[in-house]
N, C-alpha and C. Protein backbone atom coordinates (compact mmCIF):
# COMPACT_ATOMS: atom_id res chain seq x y z
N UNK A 1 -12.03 2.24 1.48
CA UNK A 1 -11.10 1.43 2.25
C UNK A 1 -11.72 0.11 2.68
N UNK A 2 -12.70 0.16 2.92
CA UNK A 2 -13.49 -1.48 3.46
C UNK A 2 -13.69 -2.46 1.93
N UNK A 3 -13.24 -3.35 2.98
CA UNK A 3 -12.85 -4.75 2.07
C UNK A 3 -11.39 -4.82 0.92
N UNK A 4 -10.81 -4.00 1.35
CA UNK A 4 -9.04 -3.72 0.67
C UNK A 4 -7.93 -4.14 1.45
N UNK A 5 -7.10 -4.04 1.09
CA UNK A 5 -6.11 -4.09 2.10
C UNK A 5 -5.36 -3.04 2.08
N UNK A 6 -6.25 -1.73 2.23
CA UNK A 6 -6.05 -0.55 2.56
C UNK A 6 -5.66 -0.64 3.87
N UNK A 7 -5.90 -0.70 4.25
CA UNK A 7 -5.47 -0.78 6.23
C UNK A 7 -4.06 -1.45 6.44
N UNK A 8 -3.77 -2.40 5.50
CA UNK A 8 -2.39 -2.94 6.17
C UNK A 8 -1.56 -1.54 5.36
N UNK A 9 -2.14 -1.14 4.07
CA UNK A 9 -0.97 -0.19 3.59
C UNK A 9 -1.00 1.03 4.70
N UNK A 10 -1.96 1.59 5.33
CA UNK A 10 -2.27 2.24 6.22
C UNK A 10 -1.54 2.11 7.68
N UNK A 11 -1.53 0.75 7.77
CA UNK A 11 -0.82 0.22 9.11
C UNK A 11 0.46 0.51 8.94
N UNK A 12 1.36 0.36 7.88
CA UNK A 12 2.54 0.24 7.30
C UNK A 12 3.16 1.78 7.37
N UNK A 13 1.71 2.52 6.77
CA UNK A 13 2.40 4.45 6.67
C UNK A 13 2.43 4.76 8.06
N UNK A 14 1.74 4.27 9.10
CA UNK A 14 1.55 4.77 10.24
C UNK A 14 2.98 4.21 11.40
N UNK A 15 3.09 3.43 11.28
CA UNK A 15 4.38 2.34 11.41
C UNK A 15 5.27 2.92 11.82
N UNK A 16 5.64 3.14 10.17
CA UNK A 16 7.17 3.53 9.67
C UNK A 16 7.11 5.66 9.93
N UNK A 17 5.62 5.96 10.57
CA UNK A 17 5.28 7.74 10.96
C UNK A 17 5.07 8.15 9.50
N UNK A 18 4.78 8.31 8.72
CA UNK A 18 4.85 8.55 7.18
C UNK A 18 4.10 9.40 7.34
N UNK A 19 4.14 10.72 6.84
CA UNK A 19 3.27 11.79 6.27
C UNK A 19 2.24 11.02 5.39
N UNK A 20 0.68 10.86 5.29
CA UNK A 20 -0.18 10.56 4.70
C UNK A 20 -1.18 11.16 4.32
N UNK A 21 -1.88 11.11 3.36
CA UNK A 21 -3.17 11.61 2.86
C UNK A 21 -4.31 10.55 2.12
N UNK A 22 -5.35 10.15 2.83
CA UNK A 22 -6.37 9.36 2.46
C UNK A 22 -7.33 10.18 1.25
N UNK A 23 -7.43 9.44 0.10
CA UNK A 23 -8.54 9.97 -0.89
C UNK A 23 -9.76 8.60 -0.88
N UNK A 24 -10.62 8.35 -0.47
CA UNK A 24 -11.84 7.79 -0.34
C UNK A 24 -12.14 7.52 -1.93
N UNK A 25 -12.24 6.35 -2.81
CA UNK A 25 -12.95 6.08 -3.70
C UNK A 25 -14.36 5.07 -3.57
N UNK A 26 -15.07 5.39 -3.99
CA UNK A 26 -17.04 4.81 -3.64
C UNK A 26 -16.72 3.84 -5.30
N UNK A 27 -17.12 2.64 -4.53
CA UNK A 27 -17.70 1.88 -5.80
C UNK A 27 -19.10 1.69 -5.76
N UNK A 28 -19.70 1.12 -7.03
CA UNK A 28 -20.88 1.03 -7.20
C UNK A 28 -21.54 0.07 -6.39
N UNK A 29 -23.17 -0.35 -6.38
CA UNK A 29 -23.86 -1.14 -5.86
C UNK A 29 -22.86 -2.70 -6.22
N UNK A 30 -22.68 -2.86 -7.38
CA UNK A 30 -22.11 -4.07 -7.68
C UNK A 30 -20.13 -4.27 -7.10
N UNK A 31 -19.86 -3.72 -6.40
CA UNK A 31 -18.63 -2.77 -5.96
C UNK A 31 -18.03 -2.88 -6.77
N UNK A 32 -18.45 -2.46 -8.04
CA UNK A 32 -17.37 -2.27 -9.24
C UNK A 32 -16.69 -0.56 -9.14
N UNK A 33 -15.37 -0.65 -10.17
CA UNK A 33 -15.26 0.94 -9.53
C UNK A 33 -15.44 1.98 -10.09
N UNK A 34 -15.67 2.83 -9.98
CA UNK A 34 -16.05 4.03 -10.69
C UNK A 34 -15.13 4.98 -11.74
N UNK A 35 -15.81 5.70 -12.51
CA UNK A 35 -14.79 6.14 -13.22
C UNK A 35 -13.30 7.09 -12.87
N UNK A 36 -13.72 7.58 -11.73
CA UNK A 36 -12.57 8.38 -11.29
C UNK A 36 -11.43 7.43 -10.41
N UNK A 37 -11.49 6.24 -9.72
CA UNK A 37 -10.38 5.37 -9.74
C UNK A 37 -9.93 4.91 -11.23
N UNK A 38 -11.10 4.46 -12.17
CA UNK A 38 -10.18 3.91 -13.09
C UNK A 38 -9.56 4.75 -13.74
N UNK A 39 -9.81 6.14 -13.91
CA UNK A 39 -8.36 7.15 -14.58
C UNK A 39 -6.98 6.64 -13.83
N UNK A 40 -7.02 6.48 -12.50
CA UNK A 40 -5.95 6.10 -11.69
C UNK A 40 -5.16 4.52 -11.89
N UNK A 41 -6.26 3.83 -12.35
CA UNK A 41 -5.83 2.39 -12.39
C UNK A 41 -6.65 1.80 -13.51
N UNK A 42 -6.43 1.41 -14.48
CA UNK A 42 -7.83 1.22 -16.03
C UNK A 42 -8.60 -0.35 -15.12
N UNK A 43 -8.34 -1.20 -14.35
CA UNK A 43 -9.02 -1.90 -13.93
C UNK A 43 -9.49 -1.53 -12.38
N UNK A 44 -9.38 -0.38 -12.25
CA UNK A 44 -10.09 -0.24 -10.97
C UNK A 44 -9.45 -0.79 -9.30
N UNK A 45 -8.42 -1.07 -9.23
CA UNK A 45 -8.02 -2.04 -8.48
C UNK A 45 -7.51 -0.70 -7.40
N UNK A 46 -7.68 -1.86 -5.92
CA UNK A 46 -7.53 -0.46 -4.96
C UNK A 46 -6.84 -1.62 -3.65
N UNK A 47 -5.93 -1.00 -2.57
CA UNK A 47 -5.64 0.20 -2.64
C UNK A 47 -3.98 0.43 -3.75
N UNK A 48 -4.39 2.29 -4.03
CA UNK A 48 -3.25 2.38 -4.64
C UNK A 48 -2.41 3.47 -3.56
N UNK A 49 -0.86 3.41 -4.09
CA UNK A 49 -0.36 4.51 -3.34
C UNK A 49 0.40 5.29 -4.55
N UNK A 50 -0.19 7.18 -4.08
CA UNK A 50 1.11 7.97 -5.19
C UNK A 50 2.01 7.88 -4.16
N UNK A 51 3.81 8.16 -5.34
CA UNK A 51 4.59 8.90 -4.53
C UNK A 51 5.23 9.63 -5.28
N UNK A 52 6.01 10.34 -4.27
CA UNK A 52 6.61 11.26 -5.26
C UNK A 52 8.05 11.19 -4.79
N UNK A 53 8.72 11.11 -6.13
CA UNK A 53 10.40 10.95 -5.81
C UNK A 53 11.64 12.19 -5.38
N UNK A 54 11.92 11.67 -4.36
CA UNK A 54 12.12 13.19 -3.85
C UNK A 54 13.48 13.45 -4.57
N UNK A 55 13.94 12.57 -5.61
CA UNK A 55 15.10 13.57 -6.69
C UNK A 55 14.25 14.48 -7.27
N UNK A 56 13.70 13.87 -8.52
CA UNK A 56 12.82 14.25 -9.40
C UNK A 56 11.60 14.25 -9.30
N UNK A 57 11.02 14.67 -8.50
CA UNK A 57 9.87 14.88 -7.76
C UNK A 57 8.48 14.59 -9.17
N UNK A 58 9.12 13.17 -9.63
CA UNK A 58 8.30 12.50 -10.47
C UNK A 58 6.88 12.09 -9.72
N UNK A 59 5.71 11.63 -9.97
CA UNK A 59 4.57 11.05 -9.25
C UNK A 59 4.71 9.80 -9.54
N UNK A 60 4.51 8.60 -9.13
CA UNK A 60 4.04 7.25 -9.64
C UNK A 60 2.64 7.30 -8.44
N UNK A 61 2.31 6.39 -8.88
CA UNK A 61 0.95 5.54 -8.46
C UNK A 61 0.97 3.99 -8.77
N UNK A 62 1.21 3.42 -7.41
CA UNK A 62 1.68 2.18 -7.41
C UNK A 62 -0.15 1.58 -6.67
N UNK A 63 0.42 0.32 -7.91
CA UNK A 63 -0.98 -0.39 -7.33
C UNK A 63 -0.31 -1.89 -7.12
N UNK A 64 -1.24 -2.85 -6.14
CA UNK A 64 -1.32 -4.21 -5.54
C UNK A 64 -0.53 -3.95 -4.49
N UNK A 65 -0.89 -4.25 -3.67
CA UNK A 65 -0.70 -4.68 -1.80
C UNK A 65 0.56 -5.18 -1.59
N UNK A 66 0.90 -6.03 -2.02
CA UNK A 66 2.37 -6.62 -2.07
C UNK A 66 3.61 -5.51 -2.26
N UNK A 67 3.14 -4.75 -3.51
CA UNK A 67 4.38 -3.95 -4.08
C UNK A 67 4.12 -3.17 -3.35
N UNK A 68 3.35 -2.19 -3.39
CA UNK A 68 3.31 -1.00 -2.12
C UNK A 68 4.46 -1.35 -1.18
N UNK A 69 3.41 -2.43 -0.19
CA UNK A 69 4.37 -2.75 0.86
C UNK A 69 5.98 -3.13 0.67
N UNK A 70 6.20 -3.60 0.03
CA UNK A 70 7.87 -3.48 -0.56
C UNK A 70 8.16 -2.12 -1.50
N UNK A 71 7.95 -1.53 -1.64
CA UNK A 71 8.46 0.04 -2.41
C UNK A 71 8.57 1.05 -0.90
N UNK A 72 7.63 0.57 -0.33
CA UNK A 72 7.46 1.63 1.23
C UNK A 72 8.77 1.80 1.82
N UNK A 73 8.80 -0.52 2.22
CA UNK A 73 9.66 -0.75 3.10
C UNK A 73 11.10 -0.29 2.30
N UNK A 74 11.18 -0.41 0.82
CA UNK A 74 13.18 0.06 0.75
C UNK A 74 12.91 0.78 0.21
N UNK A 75 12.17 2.08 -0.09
CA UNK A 75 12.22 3.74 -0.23
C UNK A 75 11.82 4.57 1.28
N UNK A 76 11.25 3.77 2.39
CA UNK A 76 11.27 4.62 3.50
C UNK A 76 11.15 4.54 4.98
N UNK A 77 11.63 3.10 4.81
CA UNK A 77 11.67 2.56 5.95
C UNK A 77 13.27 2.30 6.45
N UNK A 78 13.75 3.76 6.80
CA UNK A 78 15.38 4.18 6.69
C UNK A 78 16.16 3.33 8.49
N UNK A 79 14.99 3.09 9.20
CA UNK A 79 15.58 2.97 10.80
C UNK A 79 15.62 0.74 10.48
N UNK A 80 14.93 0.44 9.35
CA UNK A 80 14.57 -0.81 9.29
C UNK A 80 14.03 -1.50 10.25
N UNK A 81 12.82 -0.93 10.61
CA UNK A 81 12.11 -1.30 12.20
C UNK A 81 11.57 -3.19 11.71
N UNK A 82 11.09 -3.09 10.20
CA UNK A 82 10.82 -4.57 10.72
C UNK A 82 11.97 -5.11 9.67
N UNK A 83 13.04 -5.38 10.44
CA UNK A 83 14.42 -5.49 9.81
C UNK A 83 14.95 -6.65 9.11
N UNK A 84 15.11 -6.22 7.78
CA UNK A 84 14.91 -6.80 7.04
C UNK A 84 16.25 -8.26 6.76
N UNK A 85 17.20 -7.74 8.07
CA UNK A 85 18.46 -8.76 8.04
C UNK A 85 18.38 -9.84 9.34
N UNK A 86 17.14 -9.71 10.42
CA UNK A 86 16.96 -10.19 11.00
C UNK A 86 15.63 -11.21 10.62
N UNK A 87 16.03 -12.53 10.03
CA UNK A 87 15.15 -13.64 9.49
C UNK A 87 13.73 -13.68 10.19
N UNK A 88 13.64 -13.79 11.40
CA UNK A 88 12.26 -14.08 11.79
C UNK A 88 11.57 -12.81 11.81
N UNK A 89 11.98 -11.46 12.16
CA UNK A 89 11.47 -10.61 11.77
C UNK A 89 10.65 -9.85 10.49
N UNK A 90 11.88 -10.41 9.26
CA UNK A 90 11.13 -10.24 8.11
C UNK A 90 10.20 -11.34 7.60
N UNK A 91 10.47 -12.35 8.18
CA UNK A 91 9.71 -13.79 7.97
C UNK A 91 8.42 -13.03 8.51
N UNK A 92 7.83 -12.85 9.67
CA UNK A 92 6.84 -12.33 9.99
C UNK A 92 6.28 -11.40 9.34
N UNK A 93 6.73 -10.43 9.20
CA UNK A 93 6.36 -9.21 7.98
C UNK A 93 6.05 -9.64 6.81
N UNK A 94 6.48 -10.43 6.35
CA UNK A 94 6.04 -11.31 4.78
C UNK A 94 4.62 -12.04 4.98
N UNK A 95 4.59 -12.62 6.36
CA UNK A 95 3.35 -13.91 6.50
C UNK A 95 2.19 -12.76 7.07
N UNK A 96 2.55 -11.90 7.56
CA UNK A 96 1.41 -10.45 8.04
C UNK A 96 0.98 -9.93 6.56
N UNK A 97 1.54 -9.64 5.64
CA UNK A 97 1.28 -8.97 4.31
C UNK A 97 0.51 -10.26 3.78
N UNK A 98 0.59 -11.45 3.40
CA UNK A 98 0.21 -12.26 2.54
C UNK A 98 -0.86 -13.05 3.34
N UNK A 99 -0.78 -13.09 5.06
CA UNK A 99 -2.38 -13.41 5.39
C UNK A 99 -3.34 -11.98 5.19
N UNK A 100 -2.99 -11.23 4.95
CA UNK A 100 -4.24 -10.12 4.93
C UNK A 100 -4.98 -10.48 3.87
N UNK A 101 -4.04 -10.77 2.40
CA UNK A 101 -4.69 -10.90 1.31
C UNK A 101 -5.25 -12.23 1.09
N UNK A 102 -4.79 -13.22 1.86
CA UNK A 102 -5.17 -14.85 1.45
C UNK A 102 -6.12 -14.87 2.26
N UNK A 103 -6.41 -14.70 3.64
CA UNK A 103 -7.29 -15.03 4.37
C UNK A 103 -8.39 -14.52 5.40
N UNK A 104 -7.87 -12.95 4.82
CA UNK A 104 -9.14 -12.13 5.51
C UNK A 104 -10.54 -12.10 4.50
């Protein structure tokens, strides 16, 4: 989780109350990633989220920070706490997601 933007996807499951489960992947000295993320992702890229579709209780494994956070917000964010028809609200939610990645 350190140095990802694991934590905002984290912030986001915790948020919206989401049932969660953390799996810890270790990269190397060079923080490249190891072979058992890249079965999950062929370039290694983190954080990812599974889900599972509760028709067809298919798995995906969604990777990049951006999409997560939009697959979360309109597959399970049913009360629309950071609401998505109220402009400055989602305006904020957009500029919170995209400073994590631009400027932390």
């Amino acid at each position: 989780l350190n140095k990802s933007g694991a934590f905002t996807v984290l912030w986001l499951l915790d948020h919206l109350r989401l049932d969660h489960e953390i799996i810890p992947y270790r990269r190397d000295a060079g923080f490249r990633a190891l072979e058992e993320l890249k079965k999950l992702h062929p370039l290694g890229r983190s954080p990812l989220l599974e889900s599972e579709d509760r028709q067809t209780a298919k798995k995906k494994i969604l990777p990049e920070l951006e999409y997560i956070f939009q697959y979360v917000l309109k597959h399970f964010d049913k009360t629309d706490s950071l609401d998505k028809e109220d402009n400055d609200k989602s305006e904020e939610s957009q500029w919170y997601l995209y400073y994590v990645e631009g400027s932390l």
